[in-house]
PDB file of N, CA and C in Angstrom:
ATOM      1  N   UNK A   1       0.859  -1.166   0.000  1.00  0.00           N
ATOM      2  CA  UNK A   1       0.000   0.000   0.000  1.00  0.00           C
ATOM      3  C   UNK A   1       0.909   1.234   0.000  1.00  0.00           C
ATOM      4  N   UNK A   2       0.794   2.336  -0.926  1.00  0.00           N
ATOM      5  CA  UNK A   2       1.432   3.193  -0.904  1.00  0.00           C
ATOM      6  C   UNK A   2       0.670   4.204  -0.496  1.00  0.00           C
ATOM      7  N   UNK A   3       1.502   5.331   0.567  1.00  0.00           N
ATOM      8  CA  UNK A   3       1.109   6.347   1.521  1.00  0.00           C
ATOM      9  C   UNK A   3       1.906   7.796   0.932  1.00  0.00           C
ATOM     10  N   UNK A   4       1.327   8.557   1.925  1.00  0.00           N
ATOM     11  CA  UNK A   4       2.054   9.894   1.750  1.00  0.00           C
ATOM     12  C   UNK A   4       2.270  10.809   3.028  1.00  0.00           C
ATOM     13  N   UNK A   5       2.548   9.526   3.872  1.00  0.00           N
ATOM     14  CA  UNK A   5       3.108   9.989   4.768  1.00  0.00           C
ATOM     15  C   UNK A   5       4.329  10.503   5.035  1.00  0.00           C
ATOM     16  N   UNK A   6       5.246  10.680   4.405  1.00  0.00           N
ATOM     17  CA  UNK A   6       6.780  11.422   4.101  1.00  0.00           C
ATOM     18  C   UNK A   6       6.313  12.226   4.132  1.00  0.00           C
ATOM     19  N   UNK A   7       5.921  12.574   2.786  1.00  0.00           N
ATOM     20  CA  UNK A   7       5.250  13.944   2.777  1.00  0.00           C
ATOM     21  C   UNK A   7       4.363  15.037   3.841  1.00  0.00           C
ATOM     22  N   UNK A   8       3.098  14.287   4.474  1.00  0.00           N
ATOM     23  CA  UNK A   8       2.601  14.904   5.274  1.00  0.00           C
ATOM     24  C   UNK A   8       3.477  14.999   6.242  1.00  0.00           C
ATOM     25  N   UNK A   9       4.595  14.160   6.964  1.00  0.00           N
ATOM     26  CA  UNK A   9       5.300  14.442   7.590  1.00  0.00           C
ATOM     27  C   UNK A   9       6.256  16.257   7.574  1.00  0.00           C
ATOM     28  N   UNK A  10       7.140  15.513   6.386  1.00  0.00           N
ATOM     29  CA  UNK A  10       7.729  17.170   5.897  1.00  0.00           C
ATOM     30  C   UNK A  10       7.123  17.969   6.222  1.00  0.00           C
ATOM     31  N   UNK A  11       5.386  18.429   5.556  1.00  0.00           N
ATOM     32  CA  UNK A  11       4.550  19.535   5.525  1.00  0.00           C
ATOM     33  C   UNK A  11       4.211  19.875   7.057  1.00  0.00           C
ATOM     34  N   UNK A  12       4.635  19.231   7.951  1.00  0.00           N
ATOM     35  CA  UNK A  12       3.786  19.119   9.220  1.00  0.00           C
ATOM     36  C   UNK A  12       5.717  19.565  10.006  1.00  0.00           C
ATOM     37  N   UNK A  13       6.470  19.763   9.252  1.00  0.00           N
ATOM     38  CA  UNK A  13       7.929  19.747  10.077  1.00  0.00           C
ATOM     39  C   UNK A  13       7.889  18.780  11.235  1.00  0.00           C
ATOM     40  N   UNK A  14       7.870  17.097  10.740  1.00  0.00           N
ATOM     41  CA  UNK A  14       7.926  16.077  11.804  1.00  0.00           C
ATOM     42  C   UNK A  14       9.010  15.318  11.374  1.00  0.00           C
ATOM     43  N   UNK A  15       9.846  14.913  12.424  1.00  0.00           N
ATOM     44  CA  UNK A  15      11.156  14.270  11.776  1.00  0.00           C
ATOM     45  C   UNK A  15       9.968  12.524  12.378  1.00  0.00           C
ATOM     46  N   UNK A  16      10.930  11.802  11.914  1.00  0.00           N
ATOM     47  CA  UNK A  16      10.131  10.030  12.384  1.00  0.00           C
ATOM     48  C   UNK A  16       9.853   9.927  13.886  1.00  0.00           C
ATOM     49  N   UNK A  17      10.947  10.552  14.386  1.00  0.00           N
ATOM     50  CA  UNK A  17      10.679  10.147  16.066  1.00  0.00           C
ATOM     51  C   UNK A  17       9.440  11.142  16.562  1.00  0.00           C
ATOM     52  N   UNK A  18       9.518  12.455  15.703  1.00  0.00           N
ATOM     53  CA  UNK A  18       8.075  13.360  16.392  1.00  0.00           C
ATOM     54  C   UNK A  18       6.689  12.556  16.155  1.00  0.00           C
ATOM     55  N   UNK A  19       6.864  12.038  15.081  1.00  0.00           N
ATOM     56  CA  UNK A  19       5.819  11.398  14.537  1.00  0.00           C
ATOM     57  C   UNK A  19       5.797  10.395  15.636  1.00  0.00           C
ATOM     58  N   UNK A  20       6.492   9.183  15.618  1.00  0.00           N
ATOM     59  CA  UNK A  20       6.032   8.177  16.296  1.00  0.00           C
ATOM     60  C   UNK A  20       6.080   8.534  17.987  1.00  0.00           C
ATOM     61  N   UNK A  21       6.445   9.204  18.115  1.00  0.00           N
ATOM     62  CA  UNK A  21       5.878   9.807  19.836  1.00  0.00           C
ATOM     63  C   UNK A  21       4.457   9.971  20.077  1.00  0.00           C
ATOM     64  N   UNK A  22       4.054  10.930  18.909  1.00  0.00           N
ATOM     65  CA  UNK A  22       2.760  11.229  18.694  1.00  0.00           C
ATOM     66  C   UNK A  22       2.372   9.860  18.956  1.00  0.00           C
ATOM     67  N   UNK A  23       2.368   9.591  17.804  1.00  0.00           N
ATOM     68  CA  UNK A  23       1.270   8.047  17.486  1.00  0.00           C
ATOM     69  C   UNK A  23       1.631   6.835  18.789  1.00  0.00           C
ATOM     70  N   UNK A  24       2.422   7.268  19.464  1.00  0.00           N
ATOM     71  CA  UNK A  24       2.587   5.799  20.386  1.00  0.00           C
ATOM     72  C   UNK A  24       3.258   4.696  19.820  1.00  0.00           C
ATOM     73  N   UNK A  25       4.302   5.119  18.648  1.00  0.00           N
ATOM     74  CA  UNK A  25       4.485   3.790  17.992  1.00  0.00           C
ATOM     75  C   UNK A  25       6.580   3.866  17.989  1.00  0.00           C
ATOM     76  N   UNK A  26       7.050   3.128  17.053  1.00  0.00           N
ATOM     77  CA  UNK A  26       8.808   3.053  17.399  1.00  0.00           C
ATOM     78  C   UNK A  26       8.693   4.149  16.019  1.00  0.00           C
ATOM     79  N   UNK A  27       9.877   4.941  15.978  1.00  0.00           N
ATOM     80  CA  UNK A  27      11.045   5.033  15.083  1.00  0.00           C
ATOM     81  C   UNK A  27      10.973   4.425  13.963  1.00  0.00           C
ATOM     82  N   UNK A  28      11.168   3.238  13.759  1.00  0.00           N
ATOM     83  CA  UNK A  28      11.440   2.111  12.984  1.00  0.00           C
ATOM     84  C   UNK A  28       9.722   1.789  12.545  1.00  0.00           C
ATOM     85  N   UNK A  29       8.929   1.650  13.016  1.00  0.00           N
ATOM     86  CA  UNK A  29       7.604   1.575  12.315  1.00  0.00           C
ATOM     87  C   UNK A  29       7.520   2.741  11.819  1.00  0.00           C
ATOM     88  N   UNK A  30       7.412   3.968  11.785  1.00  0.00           N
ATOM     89  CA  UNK A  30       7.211   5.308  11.157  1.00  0.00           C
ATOM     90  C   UNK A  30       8.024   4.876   9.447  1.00  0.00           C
ATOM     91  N   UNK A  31       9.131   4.502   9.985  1.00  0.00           N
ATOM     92  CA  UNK A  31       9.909   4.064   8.408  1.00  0.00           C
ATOM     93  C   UNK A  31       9.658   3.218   8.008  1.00  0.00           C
ATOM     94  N   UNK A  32       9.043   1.863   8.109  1.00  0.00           N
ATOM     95  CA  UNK A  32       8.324   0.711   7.278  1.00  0.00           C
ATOM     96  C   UNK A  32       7.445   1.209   7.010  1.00  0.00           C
ATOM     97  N   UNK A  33       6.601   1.915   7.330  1.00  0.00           N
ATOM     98  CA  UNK A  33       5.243   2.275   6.928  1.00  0.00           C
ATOM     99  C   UNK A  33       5.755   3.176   5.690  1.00  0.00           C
ATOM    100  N   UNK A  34       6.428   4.182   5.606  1.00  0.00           N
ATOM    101  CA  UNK A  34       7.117   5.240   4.839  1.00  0.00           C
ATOM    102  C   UNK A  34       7.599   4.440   3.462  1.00  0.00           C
ATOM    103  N   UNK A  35       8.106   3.329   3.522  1.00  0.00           N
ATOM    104  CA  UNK A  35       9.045   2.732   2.623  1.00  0.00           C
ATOM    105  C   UNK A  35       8.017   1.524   2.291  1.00  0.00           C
ATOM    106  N   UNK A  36       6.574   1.327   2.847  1.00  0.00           N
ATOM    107  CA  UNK A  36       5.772   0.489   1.937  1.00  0.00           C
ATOM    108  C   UNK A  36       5.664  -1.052   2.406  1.00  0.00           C
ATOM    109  N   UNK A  37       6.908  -1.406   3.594  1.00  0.00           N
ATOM    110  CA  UNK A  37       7.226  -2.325   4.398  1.00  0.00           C
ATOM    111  C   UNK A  37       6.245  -3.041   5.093  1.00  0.00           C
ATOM    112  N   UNK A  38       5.749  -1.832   5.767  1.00  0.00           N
ATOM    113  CA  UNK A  38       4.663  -2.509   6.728  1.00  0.00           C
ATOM    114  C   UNK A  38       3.279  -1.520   6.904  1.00  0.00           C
ATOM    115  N   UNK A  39       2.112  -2.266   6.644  1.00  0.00           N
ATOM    116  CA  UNK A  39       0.681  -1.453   6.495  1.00  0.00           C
ATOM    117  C   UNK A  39       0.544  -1.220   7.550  1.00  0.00           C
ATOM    118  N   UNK A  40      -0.009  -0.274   8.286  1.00  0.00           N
ATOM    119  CA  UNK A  40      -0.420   0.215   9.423  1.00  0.00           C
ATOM    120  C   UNK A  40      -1.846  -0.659  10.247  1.00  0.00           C
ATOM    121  N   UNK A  41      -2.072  -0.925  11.205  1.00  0.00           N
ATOM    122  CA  UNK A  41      -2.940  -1.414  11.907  1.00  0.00           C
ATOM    123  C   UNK A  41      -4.200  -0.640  11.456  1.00  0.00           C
ATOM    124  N   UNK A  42      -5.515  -1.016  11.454  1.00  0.00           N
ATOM    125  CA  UNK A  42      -6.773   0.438  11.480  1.00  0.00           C
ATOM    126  C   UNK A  42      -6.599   1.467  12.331  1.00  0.00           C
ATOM    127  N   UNK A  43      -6.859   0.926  13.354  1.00  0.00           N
ATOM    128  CA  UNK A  43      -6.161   2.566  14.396  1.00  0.00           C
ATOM    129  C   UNK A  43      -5.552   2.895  14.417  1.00  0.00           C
ATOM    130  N   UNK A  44      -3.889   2.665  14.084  1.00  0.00           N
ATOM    131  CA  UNK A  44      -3.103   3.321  13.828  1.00  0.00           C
ATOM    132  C   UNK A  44      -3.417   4.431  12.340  1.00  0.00           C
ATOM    133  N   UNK A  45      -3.919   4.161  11.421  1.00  0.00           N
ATOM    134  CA  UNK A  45      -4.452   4.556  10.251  1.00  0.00           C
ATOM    135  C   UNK A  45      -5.230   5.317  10.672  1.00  0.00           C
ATOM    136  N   UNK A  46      -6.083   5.295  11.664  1.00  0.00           N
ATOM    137  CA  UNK A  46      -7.192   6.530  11.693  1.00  0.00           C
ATOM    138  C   UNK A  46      -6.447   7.411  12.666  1.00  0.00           C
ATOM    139  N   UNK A  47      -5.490   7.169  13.747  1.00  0.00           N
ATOM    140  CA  UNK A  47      -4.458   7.876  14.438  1.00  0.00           C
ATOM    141  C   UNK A  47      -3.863   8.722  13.391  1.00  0.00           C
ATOM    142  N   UNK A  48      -3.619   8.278  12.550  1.00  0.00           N
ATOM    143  CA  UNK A  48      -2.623   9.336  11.438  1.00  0.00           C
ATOM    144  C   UNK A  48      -3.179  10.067  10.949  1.00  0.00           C
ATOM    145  N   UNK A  49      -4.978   9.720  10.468  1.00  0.00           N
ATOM    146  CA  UNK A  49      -5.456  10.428   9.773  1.00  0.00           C
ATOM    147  C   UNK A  49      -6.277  11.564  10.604  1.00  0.00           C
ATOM    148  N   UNK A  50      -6.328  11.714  11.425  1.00  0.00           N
ATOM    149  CA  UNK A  50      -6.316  12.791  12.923  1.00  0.00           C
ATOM    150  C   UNK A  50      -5.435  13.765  12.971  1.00  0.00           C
ATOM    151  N   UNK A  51      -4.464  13.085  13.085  1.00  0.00           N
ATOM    152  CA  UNK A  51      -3.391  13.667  13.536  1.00  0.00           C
ATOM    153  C   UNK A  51      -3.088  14.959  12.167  1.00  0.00           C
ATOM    154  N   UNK A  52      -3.176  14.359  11.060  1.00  0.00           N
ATOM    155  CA  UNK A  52      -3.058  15.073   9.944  1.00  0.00           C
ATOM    156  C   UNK A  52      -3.776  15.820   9.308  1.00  0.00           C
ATOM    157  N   UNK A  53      -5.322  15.691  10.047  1.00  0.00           N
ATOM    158  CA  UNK A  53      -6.353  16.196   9.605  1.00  0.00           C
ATOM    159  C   UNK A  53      -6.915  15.882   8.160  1.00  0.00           C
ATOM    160  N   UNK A  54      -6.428  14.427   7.865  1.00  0.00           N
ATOM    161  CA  UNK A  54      -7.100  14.170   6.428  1.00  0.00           C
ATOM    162  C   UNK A  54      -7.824  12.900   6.632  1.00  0.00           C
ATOM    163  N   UNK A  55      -8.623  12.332   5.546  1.00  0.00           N
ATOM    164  CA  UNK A  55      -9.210  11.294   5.268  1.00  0.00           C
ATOM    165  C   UNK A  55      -8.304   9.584   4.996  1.00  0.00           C
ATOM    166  N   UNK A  56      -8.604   8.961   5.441  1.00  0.00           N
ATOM    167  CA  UNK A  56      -7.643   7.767   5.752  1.00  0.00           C
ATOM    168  C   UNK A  56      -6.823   7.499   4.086  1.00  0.00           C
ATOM    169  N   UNK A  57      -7.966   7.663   2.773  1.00  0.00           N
ATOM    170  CA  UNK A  57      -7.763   7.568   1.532  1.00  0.00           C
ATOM    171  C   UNK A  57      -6.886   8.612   0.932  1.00  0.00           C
ATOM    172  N   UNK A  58      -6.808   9.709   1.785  1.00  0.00           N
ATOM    173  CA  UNK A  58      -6.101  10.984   1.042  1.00  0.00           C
ATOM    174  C   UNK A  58      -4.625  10.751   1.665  1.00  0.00           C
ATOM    175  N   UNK A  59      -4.185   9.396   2.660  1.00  0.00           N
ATOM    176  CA  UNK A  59      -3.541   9.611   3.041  1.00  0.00           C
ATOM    177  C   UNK A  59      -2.561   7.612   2.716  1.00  0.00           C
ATOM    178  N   UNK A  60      -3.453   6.740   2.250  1.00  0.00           N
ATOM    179  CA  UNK A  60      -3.244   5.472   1.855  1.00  0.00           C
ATOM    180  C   UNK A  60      -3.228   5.214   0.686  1.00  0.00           C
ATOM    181  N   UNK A  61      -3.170   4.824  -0.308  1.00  0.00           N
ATOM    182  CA  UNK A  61      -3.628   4.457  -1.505  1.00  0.00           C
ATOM    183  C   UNK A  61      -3.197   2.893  -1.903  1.00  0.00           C
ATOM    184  N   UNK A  62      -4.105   2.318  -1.807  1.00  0.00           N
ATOM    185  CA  UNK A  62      -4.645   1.083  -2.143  1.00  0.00           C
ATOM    186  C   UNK A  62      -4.024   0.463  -3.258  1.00  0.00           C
ATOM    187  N   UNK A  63      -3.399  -0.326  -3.536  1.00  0.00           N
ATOM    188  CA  UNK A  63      -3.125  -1.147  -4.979  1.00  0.00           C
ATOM    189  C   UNK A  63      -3.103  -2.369  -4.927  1.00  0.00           C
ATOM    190  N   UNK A  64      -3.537  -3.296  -6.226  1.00  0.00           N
ATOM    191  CA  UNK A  64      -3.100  -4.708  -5.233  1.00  0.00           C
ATOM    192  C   UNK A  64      -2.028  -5.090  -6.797  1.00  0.00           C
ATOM    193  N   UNK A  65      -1.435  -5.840  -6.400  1.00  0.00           N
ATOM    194  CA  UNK A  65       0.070  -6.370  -6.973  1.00  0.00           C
ATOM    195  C   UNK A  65      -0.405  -7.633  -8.075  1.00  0.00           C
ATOM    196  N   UNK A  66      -0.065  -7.058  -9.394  1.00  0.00           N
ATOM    197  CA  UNK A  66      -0.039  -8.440 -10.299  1.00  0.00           C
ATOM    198  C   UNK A  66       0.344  -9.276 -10.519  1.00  0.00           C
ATOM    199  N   UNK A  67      -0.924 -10.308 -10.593  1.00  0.00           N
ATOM    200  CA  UNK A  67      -0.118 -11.967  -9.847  1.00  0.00           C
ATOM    201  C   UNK A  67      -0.665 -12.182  -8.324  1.00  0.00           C
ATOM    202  N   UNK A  68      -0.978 -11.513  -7.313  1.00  0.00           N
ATOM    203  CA  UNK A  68      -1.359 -11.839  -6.325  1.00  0.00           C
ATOM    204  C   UNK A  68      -3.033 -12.119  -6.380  1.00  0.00           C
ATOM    205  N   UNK A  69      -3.306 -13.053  -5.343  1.00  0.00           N
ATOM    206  CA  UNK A  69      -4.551 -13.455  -5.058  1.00  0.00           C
ATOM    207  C   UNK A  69      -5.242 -13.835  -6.682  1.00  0.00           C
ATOM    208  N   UNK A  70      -4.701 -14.377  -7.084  1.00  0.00           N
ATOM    209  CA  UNK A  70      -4.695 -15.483  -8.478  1.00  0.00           C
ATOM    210  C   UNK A  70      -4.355 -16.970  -8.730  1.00  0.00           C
TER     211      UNK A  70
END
């Protein structure tokens, strides 16, 4: 799933650790999530999308991979 959370980060002047303080989460999850690694939990997802003041979709974008679930 690709995000734009880098971005909202930048726009918001949050380095990874401001971010994941916020959210209750590590360092190291802020950057899997960033790099596509690892999808976020639902609440964590609606945590972000709070936090950022956007819609969970303006902030996830959905794809699914060709060849999978085939």
């Amino acid at each position: 799933m690709k995000n734009r959370i880098k971005i909202l980060r930048a726009e918001h002047d949050l380095t990874q650790a401001d971010l994941a303080e916020k959210l209750e989460v590590s360092r190291q999850t802020i950057n899997a999530i960033e790099k596509g690694k690892f999808d976020p939990s639902l609440p964590l997802a609606f945590k972000m999308a709070s936090l950022f003041q956007k819609k969970i979709e303006e902030i996830f974008h959905f794809y699914e991979e060709k060849g999978k679930n085939q």
